[in-house]
Protein backbone atom coordinates (compact mmCIF):
# COMPACT_ATOMS: atom_id res chain seq x y z
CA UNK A 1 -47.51 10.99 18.01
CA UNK A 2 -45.20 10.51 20.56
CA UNK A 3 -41.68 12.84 20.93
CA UNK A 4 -39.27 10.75 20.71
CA UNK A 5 -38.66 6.85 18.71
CA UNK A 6 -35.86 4.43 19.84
CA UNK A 7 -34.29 1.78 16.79
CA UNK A 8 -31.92 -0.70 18.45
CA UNK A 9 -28.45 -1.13 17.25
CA UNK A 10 -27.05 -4.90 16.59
CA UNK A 11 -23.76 -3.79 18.38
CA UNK A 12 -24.36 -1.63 20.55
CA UNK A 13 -26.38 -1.79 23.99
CA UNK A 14 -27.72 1.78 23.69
CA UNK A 15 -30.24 2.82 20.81
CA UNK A 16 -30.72 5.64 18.02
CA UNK A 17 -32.67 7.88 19.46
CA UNK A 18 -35.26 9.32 17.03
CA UNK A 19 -37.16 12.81 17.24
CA UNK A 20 -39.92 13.55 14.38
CA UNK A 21 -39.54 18.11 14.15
CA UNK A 22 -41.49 18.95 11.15
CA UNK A 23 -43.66 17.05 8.67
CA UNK A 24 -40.98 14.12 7.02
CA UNK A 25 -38.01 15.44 8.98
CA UNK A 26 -36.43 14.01 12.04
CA UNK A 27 -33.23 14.16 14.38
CA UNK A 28 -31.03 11.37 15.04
CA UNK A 29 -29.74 10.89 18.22
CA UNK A 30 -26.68 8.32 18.26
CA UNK A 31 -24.48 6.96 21.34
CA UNK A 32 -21.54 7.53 19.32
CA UNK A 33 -20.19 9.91 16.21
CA UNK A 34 -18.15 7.10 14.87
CA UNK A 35 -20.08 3.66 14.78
CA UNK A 36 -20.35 1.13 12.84
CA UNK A 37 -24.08 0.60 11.65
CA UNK A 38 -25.00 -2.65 9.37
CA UNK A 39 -27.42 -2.79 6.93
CA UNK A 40 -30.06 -4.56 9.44
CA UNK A 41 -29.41 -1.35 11.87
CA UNK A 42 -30.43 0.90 8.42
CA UNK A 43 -33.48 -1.55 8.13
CA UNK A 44 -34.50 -1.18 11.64
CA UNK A 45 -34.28 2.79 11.63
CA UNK A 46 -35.77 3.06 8.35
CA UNK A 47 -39.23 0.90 9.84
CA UNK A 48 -39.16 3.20 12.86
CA UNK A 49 -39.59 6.11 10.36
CA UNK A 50 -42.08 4.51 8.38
CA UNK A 51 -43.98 4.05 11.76
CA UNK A 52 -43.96 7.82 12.38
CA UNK A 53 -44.75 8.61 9.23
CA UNK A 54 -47.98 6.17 9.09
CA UNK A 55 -48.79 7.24 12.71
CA UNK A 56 -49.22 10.83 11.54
């Protein structure tokens, strides 16, 4: 498993940067407190975690 995922944002240039700790818990890293994230952004970060998960 690698340390660290990236899920790309539709508006933003940077990415959410996320970090599996413990079994089915992560930290996520965002370029901003206050962003707007659409429900494709959700969709995105949620398959990145479902990656992890089946990667374990």
């Amino acid at each position: 498993m690698k340390d660290k995922y990236y899920a790309g944002l539709e508006n933003y240039r940077d990415c959410i940067e996320i970090e599996p700790t413990i079994k089915d818990c992560f930290i996520l890293n965002t370029p901003s407190w206050n962003m707007e994230v659409t429900k494709q952004d959700l969709i995105d970060i949620r398959n990145t975690i479902n990656e992890i998960l089946v990667d374990e």
